[in-house]
N, C-alpha and C. Protein backbone atom coordinates (compact mmCIF):
# COMPACT_ATOMS: atom_id res chain seq x y z
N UNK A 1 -84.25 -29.20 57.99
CA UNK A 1 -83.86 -28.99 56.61
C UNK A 1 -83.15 -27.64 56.54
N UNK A 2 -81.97 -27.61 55.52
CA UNK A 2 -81.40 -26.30 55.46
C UNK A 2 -81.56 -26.23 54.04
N UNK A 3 -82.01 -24.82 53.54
CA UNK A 3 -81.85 -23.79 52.46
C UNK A 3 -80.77 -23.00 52.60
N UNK A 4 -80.00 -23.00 51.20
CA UNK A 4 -79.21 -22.21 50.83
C UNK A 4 -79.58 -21.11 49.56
N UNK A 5 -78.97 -20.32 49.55
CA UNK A 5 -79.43 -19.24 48.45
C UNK A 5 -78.40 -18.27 48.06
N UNK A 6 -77.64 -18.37 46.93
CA UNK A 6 -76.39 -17.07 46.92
C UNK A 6 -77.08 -15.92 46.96
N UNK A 7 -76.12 -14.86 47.47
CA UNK A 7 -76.51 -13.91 48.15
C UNK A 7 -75.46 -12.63 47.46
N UNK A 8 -76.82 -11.50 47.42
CA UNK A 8 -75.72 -10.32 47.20
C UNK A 8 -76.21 -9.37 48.10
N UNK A 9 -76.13 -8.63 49.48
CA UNK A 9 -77.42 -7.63 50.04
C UNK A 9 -78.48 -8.80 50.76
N UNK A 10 -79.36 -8.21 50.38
CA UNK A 10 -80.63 -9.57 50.82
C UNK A 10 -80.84 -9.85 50.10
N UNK A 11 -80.32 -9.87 48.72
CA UNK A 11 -80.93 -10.54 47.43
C UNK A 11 -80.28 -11.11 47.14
N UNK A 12 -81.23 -12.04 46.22
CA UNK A 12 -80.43 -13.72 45.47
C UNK A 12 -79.70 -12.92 44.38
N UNK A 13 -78.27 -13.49 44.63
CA UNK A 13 -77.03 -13.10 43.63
C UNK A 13 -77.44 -13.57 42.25
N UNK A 14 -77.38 -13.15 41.11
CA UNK A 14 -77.97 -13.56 39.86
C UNK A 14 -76.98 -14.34 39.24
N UNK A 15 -75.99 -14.40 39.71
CA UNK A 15 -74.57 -14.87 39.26
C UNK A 15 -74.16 -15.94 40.06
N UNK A 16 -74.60 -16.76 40.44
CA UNK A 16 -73.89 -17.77 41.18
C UNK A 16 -72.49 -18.00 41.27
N UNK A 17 -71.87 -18.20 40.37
CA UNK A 17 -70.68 -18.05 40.16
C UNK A 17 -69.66 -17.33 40.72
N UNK A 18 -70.49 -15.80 40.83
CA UNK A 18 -70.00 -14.79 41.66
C UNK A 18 -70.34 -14.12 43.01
N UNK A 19 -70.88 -14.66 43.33
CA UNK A 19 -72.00 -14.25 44.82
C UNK A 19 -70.96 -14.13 45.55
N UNK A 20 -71.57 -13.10 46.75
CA UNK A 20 -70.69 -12.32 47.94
C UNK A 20 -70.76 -13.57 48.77
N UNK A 21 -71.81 -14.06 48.83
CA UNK A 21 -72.17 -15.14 50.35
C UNK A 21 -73.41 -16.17 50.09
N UNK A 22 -73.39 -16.70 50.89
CA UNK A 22 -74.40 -17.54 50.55
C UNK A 22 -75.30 -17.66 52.49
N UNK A 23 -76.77 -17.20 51.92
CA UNK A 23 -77.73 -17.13 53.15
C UNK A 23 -77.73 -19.17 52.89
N UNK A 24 -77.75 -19.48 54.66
CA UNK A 24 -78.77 -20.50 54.74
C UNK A 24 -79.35 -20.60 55.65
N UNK A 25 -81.02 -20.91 55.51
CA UNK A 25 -82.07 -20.96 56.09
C UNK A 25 -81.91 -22.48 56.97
N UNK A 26 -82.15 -22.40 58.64
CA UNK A 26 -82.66 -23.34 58.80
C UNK A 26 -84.24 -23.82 59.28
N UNK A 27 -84.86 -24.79 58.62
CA UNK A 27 -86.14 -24.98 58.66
C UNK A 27 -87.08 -25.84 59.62
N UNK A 28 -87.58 -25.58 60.31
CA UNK A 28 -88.43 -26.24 61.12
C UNK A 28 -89.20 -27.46 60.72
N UNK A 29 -89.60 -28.39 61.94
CA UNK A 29 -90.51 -29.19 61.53
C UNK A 29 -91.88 -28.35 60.80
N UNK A 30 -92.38 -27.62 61.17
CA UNK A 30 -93.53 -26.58 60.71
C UNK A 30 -93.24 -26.09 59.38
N UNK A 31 -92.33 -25.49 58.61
CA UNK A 31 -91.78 -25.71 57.63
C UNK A 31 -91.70 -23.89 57.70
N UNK A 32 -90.95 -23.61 58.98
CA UNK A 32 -91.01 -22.26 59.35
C UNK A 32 -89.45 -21.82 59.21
N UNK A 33 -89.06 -20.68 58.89
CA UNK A 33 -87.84 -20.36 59.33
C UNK A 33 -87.57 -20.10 60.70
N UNK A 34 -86.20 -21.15 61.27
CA UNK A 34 -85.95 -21.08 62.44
C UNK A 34 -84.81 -20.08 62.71
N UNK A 35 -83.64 -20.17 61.88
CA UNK A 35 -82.42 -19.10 61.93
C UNK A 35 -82.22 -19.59 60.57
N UNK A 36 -80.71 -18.48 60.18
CA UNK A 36 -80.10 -18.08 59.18
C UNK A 36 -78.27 -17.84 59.36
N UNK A 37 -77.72 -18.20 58.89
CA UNK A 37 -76.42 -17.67 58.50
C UNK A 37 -75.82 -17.15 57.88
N UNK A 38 -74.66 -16.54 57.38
CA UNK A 38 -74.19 -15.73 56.38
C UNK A 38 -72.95 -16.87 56.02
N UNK A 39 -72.42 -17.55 54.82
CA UNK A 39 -71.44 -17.90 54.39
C UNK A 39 -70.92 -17.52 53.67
N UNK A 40 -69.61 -16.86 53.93
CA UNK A 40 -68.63 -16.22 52.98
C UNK A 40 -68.55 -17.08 51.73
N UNK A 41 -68.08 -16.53 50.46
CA UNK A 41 -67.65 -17.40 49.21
C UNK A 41 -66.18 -16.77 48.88
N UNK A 42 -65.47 -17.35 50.16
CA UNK A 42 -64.00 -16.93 50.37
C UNK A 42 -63.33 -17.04 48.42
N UNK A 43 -63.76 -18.24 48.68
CA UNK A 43 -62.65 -18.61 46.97
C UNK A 43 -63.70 -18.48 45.63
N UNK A 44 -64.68 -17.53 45.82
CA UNK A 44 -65.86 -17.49 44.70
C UNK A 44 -67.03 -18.66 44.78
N UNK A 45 -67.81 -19.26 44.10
CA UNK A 45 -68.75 -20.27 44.56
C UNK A 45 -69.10 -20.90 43.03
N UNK A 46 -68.40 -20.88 42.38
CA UNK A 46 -68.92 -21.53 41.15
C UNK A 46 -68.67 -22.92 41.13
N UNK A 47 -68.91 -23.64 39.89
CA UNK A 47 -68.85 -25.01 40.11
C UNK A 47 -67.09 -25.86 40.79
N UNK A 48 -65.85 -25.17 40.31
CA UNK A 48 -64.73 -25.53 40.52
C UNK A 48 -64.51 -25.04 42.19
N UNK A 49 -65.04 -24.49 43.11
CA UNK A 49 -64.93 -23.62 44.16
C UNK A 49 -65.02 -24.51 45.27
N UNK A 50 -65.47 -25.91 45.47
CA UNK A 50 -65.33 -26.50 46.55
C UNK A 50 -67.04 -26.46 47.66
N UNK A 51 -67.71 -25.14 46.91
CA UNK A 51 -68.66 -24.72 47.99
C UNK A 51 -69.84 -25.54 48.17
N UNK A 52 -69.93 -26.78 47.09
CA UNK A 52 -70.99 -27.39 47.51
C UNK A 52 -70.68 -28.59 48.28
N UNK A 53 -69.45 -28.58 48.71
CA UNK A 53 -68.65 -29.79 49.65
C UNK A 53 -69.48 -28.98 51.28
N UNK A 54 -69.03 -27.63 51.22
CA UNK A 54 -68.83 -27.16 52.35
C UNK A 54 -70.10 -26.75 52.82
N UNK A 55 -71.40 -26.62 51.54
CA UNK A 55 -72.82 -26.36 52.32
C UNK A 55 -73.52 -27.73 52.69
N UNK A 56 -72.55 -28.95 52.10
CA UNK A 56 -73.46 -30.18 52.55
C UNK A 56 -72.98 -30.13 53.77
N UNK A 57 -71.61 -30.13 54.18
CA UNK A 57 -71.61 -30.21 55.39
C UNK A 57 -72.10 -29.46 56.60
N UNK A 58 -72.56 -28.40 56.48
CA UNK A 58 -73.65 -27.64 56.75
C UNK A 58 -75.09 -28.12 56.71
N UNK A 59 -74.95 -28.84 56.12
CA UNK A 59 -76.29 -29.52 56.02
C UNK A 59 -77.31 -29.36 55.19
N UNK A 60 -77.12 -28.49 54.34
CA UNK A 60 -77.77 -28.05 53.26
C UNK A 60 -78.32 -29.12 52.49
N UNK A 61 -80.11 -29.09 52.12
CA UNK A 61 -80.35 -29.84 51.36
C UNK A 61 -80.85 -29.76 49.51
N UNK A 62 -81.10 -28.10 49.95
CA UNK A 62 -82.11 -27.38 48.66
C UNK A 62 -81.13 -26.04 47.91
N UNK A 63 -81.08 -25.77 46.99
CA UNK A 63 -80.30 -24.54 46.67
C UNK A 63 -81.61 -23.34 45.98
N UNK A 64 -81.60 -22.21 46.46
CA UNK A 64 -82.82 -21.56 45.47
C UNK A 64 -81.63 -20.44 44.90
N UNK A 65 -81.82 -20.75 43.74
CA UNK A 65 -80.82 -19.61 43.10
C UNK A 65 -81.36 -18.83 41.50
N UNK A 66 -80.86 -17.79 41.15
CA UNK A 66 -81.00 -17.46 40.00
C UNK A 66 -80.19 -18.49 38.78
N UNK A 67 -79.75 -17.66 38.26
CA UNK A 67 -78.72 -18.29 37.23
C UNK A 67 -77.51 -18.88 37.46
N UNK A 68 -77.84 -20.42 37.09
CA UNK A 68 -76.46 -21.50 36.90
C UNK A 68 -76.40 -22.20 36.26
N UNK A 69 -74.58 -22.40 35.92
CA UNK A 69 -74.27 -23.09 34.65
C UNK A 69 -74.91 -24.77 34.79
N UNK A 70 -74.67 -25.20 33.93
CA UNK A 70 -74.86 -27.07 34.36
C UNK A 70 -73.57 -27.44 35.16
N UNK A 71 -72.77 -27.11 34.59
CA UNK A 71 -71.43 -27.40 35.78
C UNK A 71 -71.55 -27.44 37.24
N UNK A 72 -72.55 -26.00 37.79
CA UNK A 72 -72.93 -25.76 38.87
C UNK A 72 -73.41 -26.68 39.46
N UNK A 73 -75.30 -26.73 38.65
CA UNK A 73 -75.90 -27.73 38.78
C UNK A 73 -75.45 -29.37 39.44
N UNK A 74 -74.64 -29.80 38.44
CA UNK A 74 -74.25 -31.11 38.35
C UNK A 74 -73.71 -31.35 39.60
N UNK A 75 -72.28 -30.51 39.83
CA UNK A 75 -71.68 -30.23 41.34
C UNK A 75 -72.30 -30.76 42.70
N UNK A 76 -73.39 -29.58 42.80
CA UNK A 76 -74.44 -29.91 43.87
C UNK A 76 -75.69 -30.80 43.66
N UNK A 77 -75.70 -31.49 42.40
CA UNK A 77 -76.74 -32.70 42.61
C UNK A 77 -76.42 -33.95 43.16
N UNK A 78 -74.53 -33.68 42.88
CA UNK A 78 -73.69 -34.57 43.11
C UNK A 78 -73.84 -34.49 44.47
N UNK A 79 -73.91 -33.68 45.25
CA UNK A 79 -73.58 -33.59 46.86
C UNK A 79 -75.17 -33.55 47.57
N UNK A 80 -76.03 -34.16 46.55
CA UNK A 80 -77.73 -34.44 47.11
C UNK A 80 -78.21 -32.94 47.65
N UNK A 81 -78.11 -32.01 46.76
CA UNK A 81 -78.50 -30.77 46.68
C UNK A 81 -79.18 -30.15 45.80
N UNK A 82 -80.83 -30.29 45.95
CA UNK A 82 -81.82 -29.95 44.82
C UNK A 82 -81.46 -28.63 44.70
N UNK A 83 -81.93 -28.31 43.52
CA UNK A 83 -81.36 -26.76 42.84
C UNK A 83 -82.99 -26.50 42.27
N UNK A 84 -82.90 -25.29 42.52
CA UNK A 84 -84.01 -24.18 42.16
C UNK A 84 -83.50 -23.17 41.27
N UNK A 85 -83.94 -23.08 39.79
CA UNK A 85 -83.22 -22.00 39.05
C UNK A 85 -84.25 -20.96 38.81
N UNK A 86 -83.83 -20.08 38.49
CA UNK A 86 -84.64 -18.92 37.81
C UNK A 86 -85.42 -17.99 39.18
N UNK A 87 -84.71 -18.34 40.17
CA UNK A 87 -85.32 -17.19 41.57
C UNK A 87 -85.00 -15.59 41.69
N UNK A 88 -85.47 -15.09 41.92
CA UNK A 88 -85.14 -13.32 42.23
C UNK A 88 -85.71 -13.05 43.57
N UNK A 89 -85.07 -11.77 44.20
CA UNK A 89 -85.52 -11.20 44.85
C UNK A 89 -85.00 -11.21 46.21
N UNK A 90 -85.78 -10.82 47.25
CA UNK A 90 -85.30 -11.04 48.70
C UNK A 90 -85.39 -12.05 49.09
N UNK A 91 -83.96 -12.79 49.70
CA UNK A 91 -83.81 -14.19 49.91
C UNK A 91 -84.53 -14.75 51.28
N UNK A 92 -85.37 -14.12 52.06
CA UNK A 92 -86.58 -14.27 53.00
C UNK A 92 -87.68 -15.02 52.51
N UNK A 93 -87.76 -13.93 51.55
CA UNK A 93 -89.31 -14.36 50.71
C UNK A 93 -89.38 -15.13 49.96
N UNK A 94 -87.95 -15.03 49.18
CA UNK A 94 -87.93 -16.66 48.07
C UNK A 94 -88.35 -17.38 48.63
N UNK A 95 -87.07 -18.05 49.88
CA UNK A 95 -87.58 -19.00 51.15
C UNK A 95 -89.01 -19.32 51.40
N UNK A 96 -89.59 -18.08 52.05
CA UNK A 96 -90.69 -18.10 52.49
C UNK A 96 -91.90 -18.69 51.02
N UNK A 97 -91.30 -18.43 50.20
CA UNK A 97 -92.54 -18.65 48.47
C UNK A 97 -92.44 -20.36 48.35
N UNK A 98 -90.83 -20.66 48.89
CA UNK A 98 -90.77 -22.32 48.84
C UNK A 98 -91.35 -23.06 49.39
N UNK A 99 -91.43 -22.62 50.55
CA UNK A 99 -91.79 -23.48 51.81
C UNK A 99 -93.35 -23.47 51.54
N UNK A 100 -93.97 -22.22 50.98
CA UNK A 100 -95.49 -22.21 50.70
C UNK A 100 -95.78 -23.19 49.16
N UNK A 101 -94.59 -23.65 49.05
CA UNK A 101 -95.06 -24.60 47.61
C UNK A 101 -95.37 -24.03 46.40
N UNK A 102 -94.21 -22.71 46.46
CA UNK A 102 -95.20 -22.26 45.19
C UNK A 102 -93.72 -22.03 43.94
N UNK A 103 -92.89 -22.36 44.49
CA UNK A 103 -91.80 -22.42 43.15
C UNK A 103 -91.17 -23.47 42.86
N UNK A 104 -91.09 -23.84 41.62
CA UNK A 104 -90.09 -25.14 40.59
C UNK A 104 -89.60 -24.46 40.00
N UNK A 105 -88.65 -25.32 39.80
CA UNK A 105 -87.50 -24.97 39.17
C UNK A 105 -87.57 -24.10 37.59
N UNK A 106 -87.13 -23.71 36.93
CA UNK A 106 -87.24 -23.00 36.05
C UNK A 106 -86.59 -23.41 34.44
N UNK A 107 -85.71 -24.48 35.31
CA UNK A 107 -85.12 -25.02 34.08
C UNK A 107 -83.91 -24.71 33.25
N UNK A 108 -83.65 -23.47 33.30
CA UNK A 108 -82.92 -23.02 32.60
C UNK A 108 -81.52 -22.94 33.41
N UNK A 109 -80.80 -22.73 32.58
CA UNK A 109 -79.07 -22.24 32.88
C UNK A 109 -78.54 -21.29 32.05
N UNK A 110 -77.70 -21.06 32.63
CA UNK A 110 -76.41 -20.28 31.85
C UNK A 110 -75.48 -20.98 31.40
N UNK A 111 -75.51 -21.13 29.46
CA UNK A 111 -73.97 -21.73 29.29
C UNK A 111 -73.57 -20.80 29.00
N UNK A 112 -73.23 -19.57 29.03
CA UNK A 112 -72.53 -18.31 29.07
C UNK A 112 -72.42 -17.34 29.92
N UNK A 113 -71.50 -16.30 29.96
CA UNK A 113 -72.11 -15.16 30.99
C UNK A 113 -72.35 -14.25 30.00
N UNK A 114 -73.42 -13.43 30.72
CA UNK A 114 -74.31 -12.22 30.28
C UNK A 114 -73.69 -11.31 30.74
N UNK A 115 -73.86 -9.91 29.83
CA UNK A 115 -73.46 -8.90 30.19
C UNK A 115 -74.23 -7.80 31.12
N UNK A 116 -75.94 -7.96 30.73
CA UNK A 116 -76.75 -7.09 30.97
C UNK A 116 -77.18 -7.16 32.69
N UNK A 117 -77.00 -8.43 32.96
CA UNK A 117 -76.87 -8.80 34.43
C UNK A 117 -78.49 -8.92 34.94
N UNK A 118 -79.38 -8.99 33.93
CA UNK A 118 -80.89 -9.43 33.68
C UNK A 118 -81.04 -10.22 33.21
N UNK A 119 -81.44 -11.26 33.38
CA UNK A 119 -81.66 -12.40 32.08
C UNK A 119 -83.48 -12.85 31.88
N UNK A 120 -84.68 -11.93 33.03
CA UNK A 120 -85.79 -12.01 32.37
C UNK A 120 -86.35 -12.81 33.51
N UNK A 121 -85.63 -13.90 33.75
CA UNK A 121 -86.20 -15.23 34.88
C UNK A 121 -86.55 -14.53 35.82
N UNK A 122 -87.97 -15.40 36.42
CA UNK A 122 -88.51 -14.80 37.67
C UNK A 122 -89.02 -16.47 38.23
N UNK A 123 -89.14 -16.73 39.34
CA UNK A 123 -89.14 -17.90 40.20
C UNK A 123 -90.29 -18.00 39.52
N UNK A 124 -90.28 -19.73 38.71
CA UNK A 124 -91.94 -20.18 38.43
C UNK A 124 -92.88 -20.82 39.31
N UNK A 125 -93.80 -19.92 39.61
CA UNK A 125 -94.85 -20.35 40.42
C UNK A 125 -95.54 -21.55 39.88
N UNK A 126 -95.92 -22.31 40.88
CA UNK A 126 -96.86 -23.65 40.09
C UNK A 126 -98.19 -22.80 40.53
């Protein structure tokens, strides 16, 4: 299984739309991290950007991300790519919080952009 996660630093980009790169995790039968990659978001990564063509083919099955539009969403549900909204933090540990079963989705999106570059969301633990 591969995880993807936009990326700014080691942290999940809050902006999908705008992310430097995108980490993806690949996952073990054990449900361990085995390696990782760095994918550029040459042409940006928002919903019009092509990038959820290019992480399926990668193999990507899961997205853990902060904030995205439905456009986003839709994109990569289209390309059999579960989406995780409302994540923060170091994109290790997100990973690592998934694989331990402890985040759903959050629900929410962005039909706008924010200015404050906070929007409050923190990964919901079950």
């Amino acid at each position: 299984m591969k995880i993807a996660l936009p990326t700014k630093g080691n942290l999940i980009d809050d902006h999908f739309g705008h992310c430097e790169s995108f980490t993806v995790f690949t996952i073990n039968e054990n449900d361990e991290i085995e390696s990782h990659e760095i994918i550029p978001s040459v042409n940006g990564c928002g919903c019009k950007s092509g990038i959820a063509g290019v992480l399926k083919e990668k193999g990507v099955e899961i997205m853990l991300a902060g904030n995205m539009g439905d456009g986003a969403v839709n994109v990569l549900e289209r390309h059999d790519i579960a989406v995780f909204r409302g994540c923060r933090g170091d994109v290790t540990e997100v990973t690592r919080a998934f694989l331990r079963g402890e985040l759903n989705d959050s629900g929410e999106s962005c039909s706008h952009h924010h200015g404050d570059g906070d929007h409050g969301h923190q990964c919901h633990h079950s």
